[in-house]
Each structure stands twice: as C-alpha cells, then as structure tokens.
C-alpha atoms as a PDB file:
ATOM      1  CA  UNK A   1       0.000   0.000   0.000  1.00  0.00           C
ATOM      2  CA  UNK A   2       1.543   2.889  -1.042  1.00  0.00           C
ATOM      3  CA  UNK A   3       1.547   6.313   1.095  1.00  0.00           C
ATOM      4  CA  UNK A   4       4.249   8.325   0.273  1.00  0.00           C
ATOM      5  CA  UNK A   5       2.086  11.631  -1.791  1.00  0.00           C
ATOM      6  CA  UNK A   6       4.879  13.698  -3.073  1.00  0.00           C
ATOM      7  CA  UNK A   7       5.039  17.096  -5.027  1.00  0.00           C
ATOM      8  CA  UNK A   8       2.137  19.701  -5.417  1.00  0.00           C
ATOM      9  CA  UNK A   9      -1.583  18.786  -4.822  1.00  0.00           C
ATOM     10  CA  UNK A  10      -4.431  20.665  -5.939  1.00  0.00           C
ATOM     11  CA  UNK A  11      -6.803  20.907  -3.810  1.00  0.00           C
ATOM     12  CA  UNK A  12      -9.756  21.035  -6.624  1.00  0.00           C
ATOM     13  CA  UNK A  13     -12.645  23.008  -6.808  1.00  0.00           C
ATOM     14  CA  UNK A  14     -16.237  21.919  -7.406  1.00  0.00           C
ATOM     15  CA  UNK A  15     -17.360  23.269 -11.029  1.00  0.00           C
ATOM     16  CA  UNK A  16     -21.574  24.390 -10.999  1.00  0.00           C
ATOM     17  CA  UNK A  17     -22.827  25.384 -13.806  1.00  0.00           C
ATOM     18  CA  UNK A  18     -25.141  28.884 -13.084  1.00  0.00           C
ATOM     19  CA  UNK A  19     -27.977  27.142 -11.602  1.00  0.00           C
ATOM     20  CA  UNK A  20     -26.213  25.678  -8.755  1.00  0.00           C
ATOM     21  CA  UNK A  21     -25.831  21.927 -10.234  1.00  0.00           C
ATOM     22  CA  UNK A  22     -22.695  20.168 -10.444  1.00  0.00           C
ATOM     23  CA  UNK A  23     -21.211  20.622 -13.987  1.00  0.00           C
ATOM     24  CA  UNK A  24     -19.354  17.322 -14.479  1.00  0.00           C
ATOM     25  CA  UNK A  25     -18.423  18.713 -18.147  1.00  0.00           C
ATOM     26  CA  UNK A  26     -15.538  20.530 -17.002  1.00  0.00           C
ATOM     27  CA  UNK A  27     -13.909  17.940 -14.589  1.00  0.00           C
ATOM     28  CA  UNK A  28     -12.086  16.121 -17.268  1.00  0.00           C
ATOM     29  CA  UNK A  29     -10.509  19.822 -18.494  1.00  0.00           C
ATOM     30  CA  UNK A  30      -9.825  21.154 -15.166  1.00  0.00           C
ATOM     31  CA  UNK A  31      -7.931  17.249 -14.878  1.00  0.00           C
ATOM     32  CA  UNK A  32      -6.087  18.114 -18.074  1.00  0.00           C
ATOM     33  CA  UNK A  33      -4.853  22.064 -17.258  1.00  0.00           C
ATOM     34  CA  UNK A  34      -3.315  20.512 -13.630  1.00  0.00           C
ATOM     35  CA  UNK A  35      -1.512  18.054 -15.184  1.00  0.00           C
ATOM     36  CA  UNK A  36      -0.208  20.438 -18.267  1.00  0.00           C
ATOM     37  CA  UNK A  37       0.772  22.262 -14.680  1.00  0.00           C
ATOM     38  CA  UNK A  38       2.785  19.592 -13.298  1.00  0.00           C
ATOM     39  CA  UNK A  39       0.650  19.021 -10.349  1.00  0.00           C
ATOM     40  CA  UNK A  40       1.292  15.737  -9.005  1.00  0.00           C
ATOM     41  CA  UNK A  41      -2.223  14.869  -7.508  1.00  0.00           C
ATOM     42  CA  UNK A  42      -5.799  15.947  -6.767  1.00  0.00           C
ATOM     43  CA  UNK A  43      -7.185  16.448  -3.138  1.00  0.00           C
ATOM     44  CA  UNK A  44     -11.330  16.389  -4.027  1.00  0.00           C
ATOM     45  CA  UNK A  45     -14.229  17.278  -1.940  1.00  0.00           C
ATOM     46  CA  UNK A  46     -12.441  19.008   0.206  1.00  0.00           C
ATOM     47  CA  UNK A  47     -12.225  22.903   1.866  1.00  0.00           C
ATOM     48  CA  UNK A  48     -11.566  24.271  -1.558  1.00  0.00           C
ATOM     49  CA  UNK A  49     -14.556  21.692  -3.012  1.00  0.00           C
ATOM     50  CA  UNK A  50     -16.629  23.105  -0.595  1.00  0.00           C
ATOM     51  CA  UNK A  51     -17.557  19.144   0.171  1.00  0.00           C
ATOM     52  CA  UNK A  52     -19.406  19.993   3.487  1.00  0.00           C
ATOM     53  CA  UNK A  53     -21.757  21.872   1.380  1.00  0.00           C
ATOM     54  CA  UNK A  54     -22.827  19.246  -1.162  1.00  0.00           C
ATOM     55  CA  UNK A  55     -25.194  16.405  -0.439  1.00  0.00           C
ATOM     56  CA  UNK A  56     -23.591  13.073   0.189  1.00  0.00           C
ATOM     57  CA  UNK A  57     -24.938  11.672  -3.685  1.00  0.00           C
ATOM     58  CA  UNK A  58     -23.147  14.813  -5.068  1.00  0.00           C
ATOM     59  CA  UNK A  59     -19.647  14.072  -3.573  1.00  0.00           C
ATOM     60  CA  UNK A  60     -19.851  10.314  -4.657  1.00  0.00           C
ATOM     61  CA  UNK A  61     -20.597  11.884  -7.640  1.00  0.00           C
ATOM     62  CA  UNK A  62     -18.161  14.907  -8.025  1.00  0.00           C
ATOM     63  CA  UNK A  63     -15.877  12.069  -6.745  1.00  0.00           C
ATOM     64  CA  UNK A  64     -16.157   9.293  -9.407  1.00  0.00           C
ATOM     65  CA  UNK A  65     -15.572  12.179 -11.911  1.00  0.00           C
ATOM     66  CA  UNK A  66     -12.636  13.454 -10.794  1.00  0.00           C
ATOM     67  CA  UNK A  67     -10.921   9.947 -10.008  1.00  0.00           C
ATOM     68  CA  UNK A  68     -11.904   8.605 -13.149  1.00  0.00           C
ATOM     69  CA  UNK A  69     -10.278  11.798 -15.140  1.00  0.00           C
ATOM     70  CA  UNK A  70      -7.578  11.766 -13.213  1.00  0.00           C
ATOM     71  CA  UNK A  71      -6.787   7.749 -13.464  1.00  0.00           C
ATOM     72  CA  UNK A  72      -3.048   7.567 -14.919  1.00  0.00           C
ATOM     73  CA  UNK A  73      -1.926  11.145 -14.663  1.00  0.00           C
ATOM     74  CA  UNK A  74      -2.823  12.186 -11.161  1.00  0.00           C
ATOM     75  CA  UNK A  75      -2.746  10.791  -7.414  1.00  0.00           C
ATOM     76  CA  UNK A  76      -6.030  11.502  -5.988  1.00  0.00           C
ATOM     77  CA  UNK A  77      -7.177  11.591  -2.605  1.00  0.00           C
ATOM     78  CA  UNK A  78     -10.946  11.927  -1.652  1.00  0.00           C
ATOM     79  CA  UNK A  79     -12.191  13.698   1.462  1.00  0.00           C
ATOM     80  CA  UNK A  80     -14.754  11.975   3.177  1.00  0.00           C
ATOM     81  CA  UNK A  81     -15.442  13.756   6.326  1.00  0.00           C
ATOM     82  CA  UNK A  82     -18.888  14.493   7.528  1.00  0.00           C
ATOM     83  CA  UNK A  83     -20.469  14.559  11.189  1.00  0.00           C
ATOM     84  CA  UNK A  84     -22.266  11.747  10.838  1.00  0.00           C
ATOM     85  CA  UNK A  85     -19.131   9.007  11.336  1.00  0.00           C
ATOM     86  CA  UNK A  86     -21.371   6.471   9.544  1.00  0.00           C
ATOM     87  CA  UNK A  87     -21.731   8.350   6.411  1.00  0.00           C
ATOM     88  CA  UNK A  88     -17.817   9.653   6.379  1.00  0.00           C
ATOM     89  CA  UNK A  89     -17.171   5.616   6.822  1.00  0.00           C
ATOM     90  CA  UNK A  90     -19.586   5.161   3.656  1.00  0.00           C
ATOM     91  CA  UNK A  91     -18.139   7.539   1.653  1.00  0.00           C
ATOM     92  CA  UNK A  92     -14.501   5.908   2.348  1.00  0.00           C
ATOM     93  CA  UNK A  93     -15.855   2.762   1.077  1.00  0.00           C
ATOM     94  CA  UNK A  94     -16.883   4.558  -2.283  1.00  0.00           C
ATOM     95  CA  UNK A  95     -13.998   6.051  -3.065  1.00  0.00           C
ATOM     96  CA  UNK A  96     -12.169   2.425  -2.582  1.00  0.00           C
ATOM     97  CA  UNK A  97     -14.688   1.107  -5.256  1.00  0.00           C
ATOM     98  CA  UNK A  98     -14.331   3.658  -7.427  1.00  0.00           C
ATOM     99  CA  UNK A  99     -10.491   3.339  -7.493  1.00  0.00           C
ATOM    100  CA  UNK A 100      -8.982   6.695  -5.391  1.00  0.00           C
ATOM    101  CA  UNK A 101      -5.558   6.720  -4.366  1.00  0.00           C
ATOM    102  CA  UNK A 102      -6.104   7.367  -0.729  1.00  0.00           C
ATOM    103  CA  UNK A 103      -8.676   9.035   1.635  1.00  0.00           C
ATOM    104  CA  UNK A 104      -8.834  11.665   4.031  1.00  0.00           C
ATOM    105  CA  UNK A 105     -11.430  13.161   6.558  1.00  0.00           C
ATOM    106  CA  UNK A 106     -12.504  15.984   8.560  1.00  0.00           C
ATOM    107  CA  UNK A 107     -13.445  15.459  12.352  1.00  0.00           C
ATOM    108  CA  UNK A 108     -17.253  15.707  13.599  1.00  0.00           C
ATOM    109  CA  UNK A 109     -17.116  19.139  14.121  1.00  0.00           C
ATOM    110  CA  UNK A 110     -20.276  19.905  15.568  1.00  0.00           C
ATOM    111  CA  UNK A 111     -20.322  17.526  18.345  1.00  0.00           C
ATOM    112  CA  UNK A 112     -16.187  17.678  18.419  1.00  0.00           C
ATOM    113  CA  UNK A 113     -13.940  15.086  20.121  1.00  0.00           C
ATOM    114  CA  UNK A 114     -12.312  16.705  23.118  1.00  0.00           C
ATOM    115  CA  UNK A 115      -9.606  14.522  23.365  1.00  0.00           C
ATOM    116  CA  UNK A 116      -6.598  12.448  21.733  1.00  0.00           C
ATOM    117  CA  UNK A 117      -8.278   8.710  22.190  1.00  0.00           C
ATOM    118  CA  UNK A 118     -11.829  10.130  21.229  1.00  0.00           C
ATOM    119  CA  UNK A 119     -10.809  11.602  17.753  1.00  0.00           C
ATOM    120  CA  UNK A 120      -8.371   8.389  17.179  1.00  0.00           C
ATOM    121  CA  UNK A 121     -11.643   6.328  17.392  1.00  0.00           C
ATOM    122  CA  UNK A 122     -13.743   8.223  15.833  1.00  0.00           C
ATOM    123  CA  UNK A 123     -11.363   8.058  12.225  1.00  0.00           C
ATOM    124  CA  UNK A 124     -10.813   4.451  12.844  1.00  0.00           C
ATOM    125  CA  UNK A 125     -14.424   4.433  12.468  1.00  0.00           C
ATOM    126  CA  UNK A 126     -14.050   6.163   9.022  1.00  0.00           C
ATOM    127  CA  UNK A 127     -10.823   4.802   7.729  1.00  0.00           C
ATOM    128  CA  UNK A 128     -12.241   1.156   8.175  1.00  0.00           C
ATOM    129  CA  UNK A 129     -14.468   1.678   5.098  1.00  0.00           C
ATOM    130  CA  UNK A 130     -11.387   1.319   3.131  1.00  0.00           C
ATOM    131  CA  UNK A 131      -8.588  -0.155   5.313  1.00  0.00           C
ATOM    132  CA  UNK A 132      -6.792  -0.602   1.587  1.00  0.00           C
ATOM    133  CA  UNK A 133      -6.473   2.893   1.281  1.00  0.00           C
ATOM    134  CA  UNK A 134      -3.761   5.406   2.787  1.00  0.00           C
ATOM    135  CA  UNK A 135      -5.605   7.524   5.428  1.00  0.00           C
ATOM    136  CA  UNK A 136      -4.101  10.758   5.877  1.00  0.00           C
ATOM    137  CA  UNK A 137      -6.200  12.765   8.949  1.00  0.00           C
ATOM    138  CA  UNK A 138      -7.420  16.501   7.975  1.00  0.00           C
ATOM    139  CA  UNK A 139      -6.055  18.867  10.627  1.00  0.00           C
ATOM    140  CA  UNK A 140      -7.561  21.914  10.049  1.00  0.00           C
ATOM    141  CA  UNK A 141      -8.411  23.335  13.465  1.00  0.00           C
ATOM    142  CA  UNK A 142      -9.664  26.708  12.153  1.00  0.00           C
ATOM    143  CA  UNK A 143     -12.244  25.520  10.599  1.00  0.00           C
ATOM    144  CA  UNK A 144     -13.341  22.208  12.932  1.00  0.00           C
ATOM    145  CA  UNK A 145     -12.789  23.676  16.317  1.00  0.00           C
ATOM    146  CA  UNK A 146     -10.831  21.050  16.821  1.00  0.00           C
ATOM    147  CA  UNK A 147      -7.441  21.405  18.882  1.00  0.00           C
ATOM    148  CA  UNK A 148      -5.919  18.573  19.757  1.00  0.00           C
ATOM    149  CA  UNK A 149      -2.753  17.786  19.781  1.00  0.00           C
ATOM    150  CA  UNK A 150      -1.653  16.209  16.769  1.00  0.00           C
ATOM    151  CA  UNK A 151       1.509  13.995  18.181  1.00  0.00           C
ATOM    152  CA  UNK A 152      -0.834  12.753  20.658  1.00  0.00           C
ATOM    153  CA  UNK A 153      -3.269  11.809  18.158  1.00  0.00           C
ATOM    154  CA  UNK A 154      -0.951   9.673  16.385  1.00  0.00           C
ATOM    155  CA  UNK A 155       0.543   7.854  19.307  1.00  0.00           C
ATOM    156  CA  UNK A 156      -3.031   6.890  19.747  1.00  0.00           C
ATOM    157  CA  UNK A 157      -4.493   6.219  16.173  1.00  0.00           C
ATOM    158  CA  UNK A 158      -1.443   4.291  14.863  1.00  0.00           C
ATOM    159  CA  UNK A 159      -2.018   1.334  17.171  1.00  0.00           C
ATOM    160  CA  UNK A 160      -5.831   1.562  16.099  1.00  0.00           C
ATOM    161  CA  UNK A 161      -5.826   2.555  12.342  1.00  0.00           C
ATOM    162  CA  UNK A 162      -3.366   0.198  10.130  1.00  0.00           C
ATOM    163  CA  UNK A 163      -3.813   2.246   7.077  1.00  0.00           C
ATOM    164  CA  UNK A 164      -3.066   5.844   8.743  1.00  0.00           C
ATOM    165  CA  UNK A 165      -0.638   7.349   6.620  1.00  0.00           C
ATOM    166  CA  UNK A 166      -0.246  10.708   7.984  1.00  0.00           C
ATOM    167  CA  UNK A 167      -1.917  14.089   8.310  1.00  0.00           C
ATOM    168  CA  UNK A 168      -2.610  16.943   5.974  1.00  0.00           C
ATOM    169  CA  UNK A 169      -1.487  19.800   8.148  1.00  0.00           C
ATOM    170  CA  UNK A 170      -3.331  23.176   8.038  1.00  0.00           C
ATOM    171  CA  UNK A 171      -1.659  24.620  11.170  1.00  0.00           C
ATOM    172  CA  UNK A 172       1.169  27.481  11.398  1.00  0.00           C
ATOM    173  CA  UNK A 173       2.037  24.953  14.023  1.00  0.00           C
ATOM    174  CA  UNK A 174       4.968  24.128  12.763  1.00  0.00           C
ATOM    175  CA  UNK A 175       7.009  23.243  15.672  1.00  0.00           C
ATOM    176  CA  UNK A 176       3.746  20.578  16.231  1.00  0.00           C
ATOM    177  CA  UNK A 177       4.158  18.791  12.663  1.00  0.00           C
ATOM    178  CA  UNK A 178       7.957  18.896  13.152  1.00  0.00           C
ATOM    179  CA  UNK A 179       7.072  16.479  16.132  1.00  0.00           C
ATOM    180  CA  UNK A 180       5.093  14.062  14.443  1.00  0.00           C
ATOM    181  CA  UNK A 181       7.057  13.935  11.483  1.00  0.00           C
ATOM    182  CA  UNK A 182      10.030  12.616  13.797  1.00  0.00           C
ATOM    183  CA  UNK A 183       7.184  10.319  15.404  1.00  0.00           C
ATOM    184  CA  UNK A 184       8.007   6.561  15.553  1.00  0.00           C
ATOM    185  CA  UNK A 185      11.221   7.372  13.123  1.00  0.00           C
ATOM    186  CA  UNK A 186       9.052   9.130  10.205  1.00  0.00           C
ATOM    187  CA  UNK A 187       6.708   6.698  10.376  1.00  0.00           C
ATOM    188  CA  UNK A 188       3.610   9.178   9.133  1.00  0.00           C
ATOM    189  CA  UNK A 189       3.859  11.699   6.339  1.00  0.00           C
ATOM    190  CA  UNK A 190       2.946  15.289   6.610  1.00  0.00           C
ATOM    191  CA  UNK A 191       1.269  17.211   3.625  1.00  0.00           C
ATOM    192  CA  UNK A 192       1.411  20.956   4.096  1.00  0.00           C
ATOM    193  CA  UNK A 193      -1.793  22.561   3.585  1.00  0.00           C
ATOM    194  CA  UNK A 194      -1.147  26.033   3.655  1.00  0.00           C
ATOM    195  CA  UNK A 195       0.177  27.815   0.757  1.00  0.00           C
ATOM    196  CA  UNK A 196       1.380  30.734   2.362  1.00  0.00           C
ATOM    197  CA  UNK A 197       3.668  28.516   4.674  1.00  0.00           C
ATOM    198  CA  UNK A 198       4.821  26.461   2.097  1.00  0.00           C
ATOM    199  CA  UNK A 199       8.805  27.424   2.517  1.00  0.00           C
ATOM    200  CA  UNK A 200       8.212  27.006   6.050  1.00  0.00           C
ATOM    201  CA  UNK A 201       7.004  23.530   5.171  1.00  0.00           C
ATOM    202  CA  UNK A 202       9.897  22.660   2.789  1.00  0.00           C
ATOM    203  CA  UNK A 203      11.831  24.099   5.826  1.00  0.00           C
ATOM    204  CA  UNK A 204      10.139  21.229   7.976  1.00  0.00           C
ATOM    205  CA  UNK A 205      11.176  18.707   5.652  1.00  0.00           C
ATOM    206  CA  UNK A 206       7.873  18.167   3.959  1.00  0.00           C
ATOM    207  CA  UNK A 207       8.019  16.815   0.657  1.00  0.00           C
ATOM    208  CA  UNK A 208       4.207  17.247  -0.370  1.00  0.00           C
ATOM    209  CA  UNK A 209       1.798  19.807  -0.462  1.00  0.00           C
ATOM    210  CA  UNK A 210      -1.909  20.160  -0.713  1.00  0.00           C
ATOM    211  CA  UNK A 211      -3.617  23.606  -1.868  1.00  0.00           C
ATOM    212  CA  UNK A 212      -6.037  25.984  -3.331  1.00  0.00           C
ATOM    213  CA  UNK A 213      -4.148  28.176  -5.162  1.00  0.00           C
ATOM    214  CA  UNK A 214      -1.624  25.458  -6.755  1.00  0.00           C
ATOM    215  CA  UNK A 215      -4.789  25.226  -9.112  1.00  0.00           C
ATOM    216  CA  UNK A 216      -3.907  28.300 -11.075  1.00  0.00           C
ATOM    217  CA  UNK A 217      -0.116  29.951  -9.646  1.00  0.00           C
ATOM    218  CA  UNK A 218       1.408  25.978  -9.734  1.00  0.00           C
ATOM    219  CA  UNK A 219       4.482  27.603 -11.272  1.00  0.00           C
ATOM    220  CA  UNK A 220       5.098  30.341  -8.947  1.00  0.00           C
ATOM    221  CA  UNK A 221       5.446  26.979  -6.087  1.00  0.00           C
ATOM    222  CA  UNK A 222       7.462  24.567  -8.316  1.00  0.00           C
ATOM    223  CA  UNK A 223       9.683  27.543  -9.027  1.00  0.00           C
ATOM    224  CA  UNK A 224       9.789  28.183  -5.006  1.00  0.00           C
ATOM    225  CA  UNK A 225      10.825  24.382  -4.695  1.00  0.00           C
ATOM    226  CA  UNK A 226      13.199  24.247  -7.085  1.00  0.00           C
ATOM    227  CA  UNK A 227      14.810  27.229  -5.390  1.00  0.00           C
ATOM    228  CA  UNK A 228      15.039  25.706  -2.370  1.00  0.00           C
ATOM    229  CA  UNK A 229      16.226  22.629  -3.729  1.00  0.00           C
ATOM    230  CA  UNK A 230      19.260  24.588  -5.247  1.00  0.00           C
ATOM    231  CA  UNK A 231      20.120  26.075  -2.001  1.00  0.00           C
ATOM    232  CA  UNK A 232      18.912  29.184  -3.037  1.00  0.00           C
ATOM    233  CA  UNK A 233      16.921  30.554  -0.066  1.00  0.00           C
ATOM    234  CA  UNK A 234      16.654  34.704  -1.514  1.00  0.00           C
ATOM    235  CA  UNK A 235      15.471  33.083  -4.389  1.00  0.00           C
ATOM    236  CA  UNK A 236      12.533  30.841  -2.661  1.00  0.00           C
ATOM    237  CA  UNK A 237      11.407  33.477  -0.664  1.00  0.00           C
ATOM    238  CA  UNK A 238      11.380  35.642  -3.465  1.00  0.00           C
ATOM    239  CA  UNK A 239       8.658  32.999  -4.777  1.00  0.00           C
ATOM    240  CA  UNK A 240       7.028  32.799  -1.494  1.00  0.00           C
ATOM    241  CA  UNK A 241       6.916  36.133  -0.840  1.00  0.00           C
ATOM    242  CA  UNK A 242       5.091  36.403  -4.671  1.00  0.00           C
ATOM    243  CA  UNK A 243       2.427  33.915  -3.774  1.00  0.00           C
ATOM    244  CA  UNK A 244       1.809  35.856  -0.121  1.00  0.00           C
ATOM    245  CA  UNK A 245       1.245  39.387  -2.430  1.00  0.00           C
ATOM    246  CA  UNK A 246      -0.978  37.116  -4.651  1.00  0.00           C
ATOM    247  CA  UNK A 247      -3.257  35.408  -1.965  1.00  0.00           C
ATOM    248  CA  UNK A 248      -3.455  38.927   0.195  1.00  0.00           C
ATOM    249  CA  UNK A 249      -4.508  40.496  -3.113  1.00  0.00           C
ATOM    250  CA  UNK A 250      -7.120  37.925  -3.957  1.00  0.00           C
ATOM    251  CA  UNK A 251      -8.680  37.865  -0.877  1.00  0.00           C
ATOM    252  CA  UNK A 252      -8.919  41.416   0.164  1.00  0.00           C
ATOM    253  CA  UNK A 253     -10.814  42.166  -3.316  1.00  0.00           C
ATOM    254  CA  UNK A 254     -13.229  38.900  -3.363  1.00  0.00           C
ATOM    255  CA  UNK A 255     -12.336  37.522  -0.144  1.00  0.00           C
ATOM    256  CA  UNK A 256     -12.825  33.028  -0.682  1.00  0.00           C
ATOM    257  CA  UNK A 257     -14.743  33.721  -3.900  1.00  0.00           C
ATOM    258  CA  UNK A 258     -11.791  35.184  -5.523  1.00  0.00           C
ATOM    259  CA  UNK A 259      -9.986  31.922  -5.640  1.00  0.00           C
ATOM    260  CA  UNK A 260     -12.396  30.655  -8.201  1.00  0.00           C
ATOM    261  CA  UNK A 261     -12.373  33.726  -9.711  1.00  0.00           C
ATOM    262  CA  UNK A 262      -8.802  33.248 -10.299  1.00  0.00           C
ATOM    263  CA  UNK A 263      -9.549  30.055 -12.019  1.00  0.00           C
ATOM    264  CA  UNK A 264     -11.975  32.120 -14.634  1.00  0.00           C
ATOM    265  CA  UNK A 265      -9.184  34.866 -14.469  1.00  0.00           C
ATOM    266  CA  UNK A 266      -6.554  32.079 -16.201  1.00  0.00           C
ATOM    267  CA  UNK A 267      -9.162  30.676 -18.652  1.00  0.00           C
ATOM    268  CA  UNK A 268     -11.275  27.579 -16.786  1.00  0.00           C
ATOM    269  CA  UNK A 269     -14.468  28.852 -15.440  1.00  0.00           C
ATOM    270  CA  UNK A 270     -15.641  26.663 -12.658  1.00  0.00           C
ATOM    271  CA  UNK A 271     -18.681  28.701 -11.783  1.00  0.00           C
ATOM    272  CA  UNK A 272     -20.527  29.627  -8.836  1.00  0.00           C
ATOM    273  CA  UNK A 273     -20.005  29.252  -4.927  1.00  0.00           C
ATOM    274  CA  UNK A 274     -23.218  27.946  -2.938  1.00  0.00           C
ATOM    275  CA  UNK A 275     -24.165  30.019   0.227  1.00  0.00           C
ATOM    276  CA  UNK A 276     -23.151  30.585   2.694  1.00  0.00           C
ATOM    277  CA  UNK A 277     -20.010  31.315   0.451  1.00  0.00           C
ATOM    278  CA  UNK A 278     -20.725  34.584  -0.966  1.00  0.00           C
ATOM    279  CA  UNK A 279     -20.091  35.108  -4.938  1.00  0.00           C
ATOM    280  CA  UNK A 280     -18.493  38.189  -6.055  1.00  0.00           C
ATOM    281  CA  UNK A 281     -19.459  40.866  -8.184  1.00  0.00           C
ATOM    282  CA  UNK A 282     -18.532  41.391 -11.989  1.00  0.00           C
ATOM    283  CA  UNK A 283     -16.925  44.898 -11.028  1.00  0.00           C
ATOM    284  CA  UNK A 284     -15.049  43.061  -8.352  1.00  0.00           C
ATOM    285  CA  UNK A 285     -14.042  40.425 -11.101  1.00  0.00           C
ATOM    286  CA  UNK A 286     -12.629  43.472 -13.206  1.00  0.00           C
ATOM    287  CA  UNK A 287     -11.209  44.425 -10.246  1.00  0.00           C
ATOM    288  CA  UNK A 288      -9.431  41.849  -9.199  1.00  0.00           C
ATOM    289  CA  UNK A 289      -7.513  41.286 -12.542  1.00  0.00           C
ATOM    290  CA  UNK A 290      -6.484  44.477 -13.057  1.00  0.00           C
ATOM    291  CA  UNK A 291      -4.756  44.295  -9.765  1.00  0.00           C
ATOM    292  CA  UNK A 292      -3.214  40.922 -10.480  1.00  0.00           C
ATOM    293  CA  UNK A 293      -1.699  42.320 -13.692  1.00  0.00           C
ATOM    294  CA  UNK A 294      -0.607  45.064 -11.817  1.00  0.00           C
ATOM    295  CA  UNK A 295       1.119  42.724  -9.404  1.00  0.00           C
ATOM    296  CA  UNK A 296       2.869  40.980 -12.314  1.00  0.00           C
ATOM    297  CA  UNK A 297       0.922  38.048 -11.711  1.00  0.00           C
ATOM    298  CA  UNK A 298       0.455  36.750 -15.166  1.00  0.00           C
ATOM    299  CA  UNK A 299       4.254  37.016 -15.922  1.00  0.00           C
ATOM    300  CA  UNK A 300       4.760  35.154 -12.609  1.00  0.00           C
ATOM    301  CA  UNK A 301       2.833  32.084 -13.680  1.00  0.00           C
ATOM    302  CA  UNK A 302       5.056  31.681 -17.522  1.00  0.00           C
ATOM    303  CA  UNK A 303       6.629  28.439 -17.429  1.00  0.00           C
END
C-alpha cells in the first residue's frame, strides 16, 4: 500500500454550472490544465470543493468524476469527512470502489472530540471503510474547532488505524508537525496545507503539499521548490513572498470567492459558490484582474 504523496496537490474546486448543479463537463478539463501544470495529484471534496456543502450523492458523484479523469496522470485523494461518522465511513468505502488513491477526513465538528483517544476512534471508524487505502487525517483546526494535539493523536491512532498514513497539516504549528514527522522514526507523512507557509514547510522537511491556489499559480510553487532545492533561499522566498502578495490580493478584493475567480481569471471557469459562500461581483471580477496584472501576476505564472 503505497503512502508516500509527493510534489504539489491541488486541492480542486467543485465546477456548478449557473444554476447551482454540479457541472461534471468541465472535470475532465480542469484534470487536463493541472496536469499540463505539473501538479502531481488531486485532493477532491475538500475545503476548496466546498464538500461539506454538497449532499452526500453529489460528492460520490463529483468524486467518481474526478478519479476517473484523473486515473493515470494524477494521485487523488478523496475527502470523506462528515459529522455523521457512519456516512464519512460510507463515503470511504466509495472512493475504494471507485479506485482513489487514498482518503482523508474531517473530524465531527459539531459535536467535536475533546480529546486524543476520542478523535483516534472516531477516524478508525471512518478509515475502516477502506482499510486498503492510505488515510491521511485533515487537521484543520480553524475551521473544525478542533485542537488537539496532533503527536498525541498519532501515538493513539497508529495502534488503532493500520492504514493511517499521515496528516494533511493546516496549522502554522509548525514546531507541532515537526514532532510528528520525527514520530516513531518518520513513520507518518505530513502534507502541508497552507500555501502561504509552504517554505516554512519545505523548511520542515515536507516533501508534499496540498492547496487551493496550486490550481492556477502551480508555477510560482514549483519555481519556489526548485529554489530551495538549489540552495537558493533569496530566491525561494522571493517565490514565497510572490504567492503571499498574490493570496493577500485575492482575498482582500473577493475575499474566498476570488480563488475561483482566479480560475476564470486564467481561462477555466468553474462557476458559482453555494451560500453561505458569498459570490463576487462582476466589477469586483474586473477588479481583481487588473490588480493581479498590476502585481505581475500573469508574468509570474510563464513556465
């Protein structure tokens, strides 16, 4: 079982077509412009997916579509976190059967586990729907509510959960994935899930990456990695520092809605946000790419 995820993962977004539907049309060229992008992999139905907000049929759907695109060119990973622990174990099972590459989940997050041994058994629970799969748990406190400690966590869940590969890390915490990277002599993989910490990650020693915005800036990240991989630090925080200008930009003029915006902005339209993500307006659109040219933001993306 493989569970080593290496290199840049999207983390994709769900294309709707105006009326709110899922617009499966556009999966197999959104597939095609990541791997033209050299992005290694696909995380779907996650934060970026806006999975909590689609009904369970729609991510087995959304799901199927994007594995089955992806098959041969891309790793892909399927979030299946819900509340319900039954459902998120469910979901697991489906992306086994429909051939993913490994699974992830969320926590409950509206009754939350308060403590190390109660969130280790609640993703057994979900990763025994597909105990062939790698299992890598979603930290992402910011959103969940959920705090614990993370080393703790896995010094409980890896005597419980034989497929638990690791966690994708969305924490500035990184003194906290530092320790469970050295956990049990590097026996679980970190994924860095925060794209304006990714130096910081490669810092850490983390060799992949999951993210929103390596959907449409992937070269202004492989260029940061390759710096770093030279030795040359000026020159990967020069990159870093180009993605931080990028993200503040995006988000101060749209605020979450301008990261599909950006998407449109470099040619793939994936549509709509559902409430209670708020779309942008037209002017703001306008807006927004006149201050990424501006920034020099279309240069920065030229392979």
């Amino acid at each position: 079982m493989p569970t080593r995820i290496e290199g840049l993962i999207a983390a994709t977004f769900t294309p709707l077509n105006n009326n709110g539907d899922l617009d499966l049309d556009k999966v197999p060229e959104i597939v095609a412009h990541l791997h033209r992008s050299n992005i290694n992999g696909i995380y779907i139905n996650g934060s970026t997916g806006e999975g909590p907000s689609l009904m369970i049929s729609e991510r087995k759907t959304l799901a199927e579509a994007y594995v089955n695109a992806a098959r041969g060119k891309l790793t892909t990973i399927v979030q299946v976190g819900t509340d319900s622990l039954d459902e998120s174990r469910a979901l697991a099972s489906h992306a086994d059967e429909i051939g993913a590459d490994a699974i992830s989940s969320t926590p409950p997050c509206y009754f939350k586990p308060t403590d190390a041994s109660t969130l280790a058994d609640c993703t057994a629970m979900v990763a025994s729907g597909a105990s062939n799969l790698p299992y890598f748990y979603y930290h992402i406190p910011a959103l969940t509510g959920v705090t614990i400690d993370m080393e703790d966590f896995l010094s409980i869940a890896g005597k419980q959960i034989q497929n638990l590969a690791g966690i994708k890390f969305c924490s500035a915490n990184m003194h906290e994935m530092r320790r469970c990277m050295s956990l049990e002599k590097g026996r679980y993989q970190m994924l860095s899930a925060w794209d304006e910490m990714l130096l910081s990650g490669l810092a850490t020693g983390v060799t992949g990456a999951v993210g929103s915005t390596y959907n449409f800036a992937a070269p202004i990240y492989l260029k940061m990695i390759d710096a770093f991989n030279d030795g040359d630090m000026n020159k990967a925080r020069l990159w870093q520092d180009r993605a931080l200008e990028m993200i503040h930009c995006l988000f101060k003029t749209c605020g979450r809605a301008g990261l599909k915006i950006m998407m449109k902005l470099i040619g793939h339209d994936c549509g709509p946000h559902r409430l209670p993500i708020k779309n942008t307006t037209p002017e703001l659109t306008e807006d927004l790419k006149r201050k990424m040219e501006e920034l020099g933001f279309f240069d920065w993306v030229q392979r």
